[in-house]
N, C-alpha and C. Protein backbone atom coordinates (compact mmCIF):
# COMPACT_ATOMS: atom_id res chain seq x y z
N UNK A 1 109.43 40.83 107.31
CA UNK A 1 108.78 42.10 107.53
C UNK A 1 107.98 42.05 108.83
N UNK A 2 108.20 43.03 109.84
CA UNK A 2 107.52 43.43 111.06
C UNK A 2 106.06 44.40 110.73
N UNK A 3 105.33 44.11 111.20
CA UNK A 3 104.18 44.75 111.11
C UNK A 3 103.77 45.00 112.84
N UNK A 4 103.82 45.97 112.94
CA UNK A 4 103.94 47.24 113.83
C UNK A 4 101.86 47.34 114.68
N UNK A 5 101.38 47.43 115.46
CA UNK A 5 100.28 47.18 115.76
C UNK A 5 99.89 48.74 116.26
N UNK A 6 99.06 48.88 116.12
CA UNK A 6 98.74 50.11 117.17
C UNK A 6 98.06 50.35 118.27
N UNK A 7 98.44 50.54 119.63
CA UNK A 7 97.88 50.41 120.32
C UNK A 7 97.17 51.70 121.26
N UNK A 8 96.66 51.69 122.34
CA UNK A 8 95.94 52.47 122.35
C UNK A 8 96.39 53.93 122.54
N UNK A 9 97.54 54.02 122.95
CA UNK A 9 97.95 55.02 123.28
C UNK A 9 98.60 56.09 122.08
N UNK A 10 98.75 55.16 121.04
CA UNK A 10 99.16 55.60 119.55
C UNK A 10 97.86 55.91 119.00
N UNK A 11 97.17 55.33 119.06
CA UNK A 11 95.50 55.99 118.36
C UNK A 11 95.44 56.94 119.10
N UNK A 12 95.44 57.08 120.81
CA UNK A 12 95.12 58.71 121.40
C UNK A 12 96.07 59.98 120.95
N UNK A 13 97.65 59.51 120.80
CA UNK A 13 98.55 60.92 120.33
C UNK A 13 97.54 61.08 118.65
N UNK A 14 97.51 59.73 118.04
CA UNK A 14 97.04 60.52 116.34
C UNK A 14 95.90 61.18 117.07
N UNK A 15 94.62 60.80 117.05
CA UNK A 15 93.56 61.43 117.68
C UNK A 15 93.78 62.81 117.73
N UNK A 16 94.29 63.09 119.18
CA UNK A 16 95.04 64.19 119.47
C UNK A 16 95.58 65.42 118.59
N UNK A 17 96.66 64.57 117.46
CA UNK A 17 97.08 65.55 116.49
C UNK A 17 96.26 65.58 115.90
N UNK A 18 95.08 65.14 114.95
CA UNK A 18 94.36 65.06 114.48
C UNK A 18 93.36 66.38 114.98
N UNK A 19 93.04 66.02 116.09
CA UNK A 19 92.18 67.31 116.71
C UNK A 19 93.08 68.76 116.81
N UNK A 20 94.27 68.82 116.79
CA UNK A 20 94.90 70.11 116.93
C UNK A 20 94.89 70.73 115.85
N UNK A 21 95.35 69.37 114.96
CA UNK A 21 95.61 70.07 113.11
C UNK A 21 94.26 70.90 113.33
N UNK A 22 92.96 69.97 113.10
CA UNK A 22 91.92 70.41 112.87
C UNK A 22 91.11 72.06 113.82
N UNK A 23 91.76 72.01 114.57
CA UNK A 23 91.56 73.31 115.65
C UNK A 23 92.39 74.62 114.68
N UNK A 24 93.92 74.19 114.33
CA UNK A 24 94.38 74.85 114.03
C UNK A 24 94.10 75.70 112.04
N UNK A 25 93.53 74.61 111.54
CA UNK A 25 92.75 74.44 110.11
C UNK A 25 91.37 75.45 110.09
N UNK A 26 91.10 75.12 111.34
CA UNK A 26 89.82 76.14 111.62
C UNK A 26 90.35 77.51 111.79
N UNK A 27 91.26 77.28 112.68
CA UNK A 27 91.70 78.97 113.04
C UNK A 27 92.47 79.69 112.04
N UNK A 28 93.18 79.42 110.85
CA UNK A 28 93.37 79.79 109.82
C UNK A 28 92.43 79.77 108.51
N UNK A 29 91.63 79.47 108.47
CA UNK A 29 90.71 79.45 107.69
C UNK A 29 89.29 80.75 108.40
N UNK A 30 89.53 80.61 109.50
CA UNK A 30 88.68 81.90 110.01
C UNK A 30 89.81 82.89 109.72
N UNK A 31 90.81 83.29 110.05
CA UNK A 31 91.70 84.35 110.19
C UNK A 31 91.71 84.63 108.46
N UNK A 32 91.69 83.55 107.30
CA UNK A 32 91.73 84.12 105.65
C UNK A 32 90.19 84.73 105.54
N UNK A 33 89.45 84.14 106.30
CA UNK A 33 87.95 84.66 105.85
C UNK A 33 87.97 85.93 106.60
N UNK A 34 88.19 86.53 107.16
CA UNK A 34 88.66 87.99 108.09
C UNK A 34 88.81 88.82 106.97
N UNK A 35 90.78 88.30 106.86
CA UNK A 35 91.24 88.75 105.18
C UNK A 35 90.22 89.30 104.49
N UNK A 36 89.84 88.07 103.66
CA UNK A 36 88.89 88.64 102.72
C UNK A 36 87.68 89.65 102.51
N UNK A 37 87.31 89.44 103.73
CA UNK A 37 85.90 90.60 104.41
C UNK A 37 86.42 91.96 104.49
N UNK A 38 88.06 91.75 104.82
CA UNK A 38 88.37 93.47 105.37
C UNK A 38 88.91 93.85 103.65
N UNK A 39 89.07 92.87 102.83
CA UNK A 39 89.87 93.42 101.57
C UNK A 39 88.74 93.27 100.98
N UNK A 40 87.09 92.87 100.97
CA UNK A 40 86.41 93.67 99.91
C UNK A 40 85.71 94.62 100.78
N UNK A 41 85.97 95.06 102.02
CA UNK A 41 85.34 96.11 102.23
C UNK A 41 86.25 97.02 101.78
N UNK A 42 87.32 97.01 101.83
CA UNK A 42 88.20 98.01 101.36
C UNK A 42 88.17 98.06 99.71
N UNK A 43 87.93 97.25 99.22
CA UNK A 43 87.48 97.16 97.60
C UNK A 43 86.57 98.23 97.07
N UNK A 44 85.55 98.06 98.50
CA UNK A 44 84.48 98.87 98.08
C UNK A 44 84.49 100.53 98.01
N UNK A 45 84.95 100.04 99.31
CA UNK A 45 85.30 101.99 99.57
C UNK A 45 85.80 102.74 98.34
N UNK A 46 87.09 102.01 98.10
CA UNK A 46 87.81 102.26 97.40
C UNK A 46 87.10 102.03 95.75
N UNK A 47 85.84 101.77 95.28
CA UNK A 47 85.30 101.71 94.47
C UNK A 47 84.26 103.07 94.45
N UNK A 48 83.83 103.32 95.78
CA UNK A 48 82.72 104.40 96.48
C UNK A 48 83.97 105.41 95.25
N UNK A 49 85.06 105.85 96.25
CA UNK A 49 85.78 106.76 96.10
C UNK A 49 86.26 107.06 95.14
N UNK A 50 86.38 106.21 93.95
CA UNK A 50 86.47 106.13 92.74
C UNK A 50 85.17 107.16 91.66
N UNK A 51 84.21 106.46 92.36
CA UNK A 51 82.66 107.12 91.48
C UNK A 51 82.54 108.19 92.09
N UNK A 52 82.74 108.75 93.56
CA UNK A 52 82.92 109.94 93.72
C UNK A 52 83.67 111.00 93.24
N UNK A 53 84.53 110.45 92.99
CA UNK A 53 85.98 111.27 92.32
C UNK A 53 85.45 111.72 90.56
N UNK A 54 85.30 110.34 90.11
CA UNK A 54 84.68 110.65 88.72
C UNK A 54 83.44 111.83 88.45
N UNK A 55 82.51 111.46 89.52
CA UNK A 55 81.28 112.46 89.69
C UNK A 55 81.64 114.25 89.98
N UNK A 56 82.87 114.28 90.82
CA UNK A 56 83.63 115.27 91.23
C UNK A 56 84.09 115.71 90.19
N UNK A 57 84.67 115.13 88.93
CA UNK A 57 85.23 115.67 87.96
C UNK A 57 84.10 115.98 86.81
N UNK A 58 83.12 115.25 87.05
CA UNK A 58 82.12 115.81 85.76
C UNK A 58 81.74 117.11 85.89
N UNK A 59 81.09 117.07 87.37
CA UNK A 59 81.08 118.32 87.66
C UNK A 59 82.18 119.40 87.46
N UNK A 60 82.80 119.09 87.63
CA UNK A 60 84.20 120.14 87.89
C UNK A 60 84.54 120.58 86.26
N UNK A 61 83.81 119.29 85.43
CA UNK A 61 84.68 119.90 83.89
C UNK A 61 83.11 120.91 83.29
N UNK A 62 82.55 120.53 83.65
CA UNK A 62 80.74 121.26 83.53
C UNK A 62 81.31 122.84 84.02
N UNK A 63 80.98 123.25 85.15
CA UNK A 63 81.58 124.10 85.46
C UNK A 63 82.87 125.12 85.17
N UNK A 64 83.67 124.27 84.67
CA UNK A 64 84.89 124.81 83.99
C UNK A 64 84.22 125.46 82.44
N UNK A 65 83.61 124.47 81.86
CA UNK A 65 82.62 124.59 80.78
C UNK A 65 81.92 125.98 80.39
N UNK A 66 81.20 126.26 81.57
CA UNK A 66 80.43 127.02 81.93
C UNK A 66 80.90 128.28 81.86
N UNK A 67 81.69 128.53 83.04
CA UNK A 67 82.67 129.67 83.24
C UNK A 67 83.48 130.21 81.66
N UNK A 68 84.48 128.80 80.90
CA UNK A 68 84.82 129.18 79.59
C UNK A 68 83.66 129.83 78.63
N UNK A 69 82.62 129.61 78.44
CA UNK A 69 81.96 130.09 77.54
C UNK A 69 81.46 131.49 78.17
N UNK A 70 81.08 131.84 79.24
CA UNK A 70 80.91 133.29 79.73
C UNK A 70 82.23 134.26 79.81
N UNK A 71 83.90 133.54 79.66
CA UNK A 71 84.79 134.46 79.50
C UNK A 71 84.55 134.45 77.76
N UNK A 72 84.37 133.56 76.99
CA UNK A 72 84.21 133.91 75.53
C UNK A 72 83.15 135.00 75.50
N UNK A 73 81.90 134.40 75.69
CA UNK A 73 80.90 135.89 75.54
C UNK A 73 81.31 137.06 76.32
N UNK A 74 81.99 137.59 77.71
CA UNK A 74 82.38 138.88 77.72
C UNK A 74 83.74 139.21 77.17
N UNK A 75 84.53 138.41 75.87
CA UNK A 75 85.45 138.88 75.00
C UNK A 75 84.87 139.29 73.96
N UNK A 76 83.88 138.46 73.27
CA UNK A 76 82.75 138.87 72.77
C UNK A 76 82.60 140.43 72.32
N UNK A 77 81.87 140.79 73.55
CA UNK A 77 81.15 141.87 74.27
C UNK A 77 82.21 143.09 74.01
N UNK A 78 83.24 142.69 75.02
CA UNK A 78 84.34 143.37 74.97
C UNK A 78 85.15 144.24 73.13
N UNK A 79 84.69 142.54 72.27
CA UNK A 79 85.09 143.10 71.03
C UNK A 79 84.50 143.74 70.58
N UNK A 80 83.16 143.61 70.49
CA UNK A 80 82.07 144.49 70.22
C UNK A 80 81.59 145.93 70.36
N UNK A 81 82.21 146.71 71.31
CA UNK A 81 82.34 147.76 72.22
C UNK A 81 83.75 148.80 71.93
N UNK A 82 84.85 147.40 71.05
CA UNK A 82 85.41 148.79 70.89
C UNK A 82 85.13 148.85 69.10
């Protein structure tokens, strides 16, 4: 069995790759943390827009509410009259 030595110029290429991986480990790991920032801001919105919508409809069934019981009382009225 040969056992292989390393010399200096083989420690500088690992080195080397070593530092690129690691450049490149960084720059994907910033680019997922991006990701994530723009997908819970969009979470949020999209949560905003949700409780708005819901709030939009309470109102909207209130109102509907409202209106139904004033066409009942002028049928009411109406029956009443003849």
């Amino acid at each position: 069995m040969t056992t292989e030595r390393w010399n200096d110029e083989m420690v500088d290429d690992l080195a080397s790759t070593v530092e690129q991986t690691t450049r490149n480990v960084d720059m994907l790991v910033g680019a997922v943390n991006a990701l994530l920032e723009r997908d819970s801001r969009r979470d949020e919105e999209m949560r905003r827009r949700d409780e708005d919508f819901q709030q939009y409809k309470i109102e909207n069934d209130q109102r509907f509410n409202i209106l139904l019981e004033e066409v009942r009382f002028l049928i009411r009225k109406l029956g009443e009259n003849q």
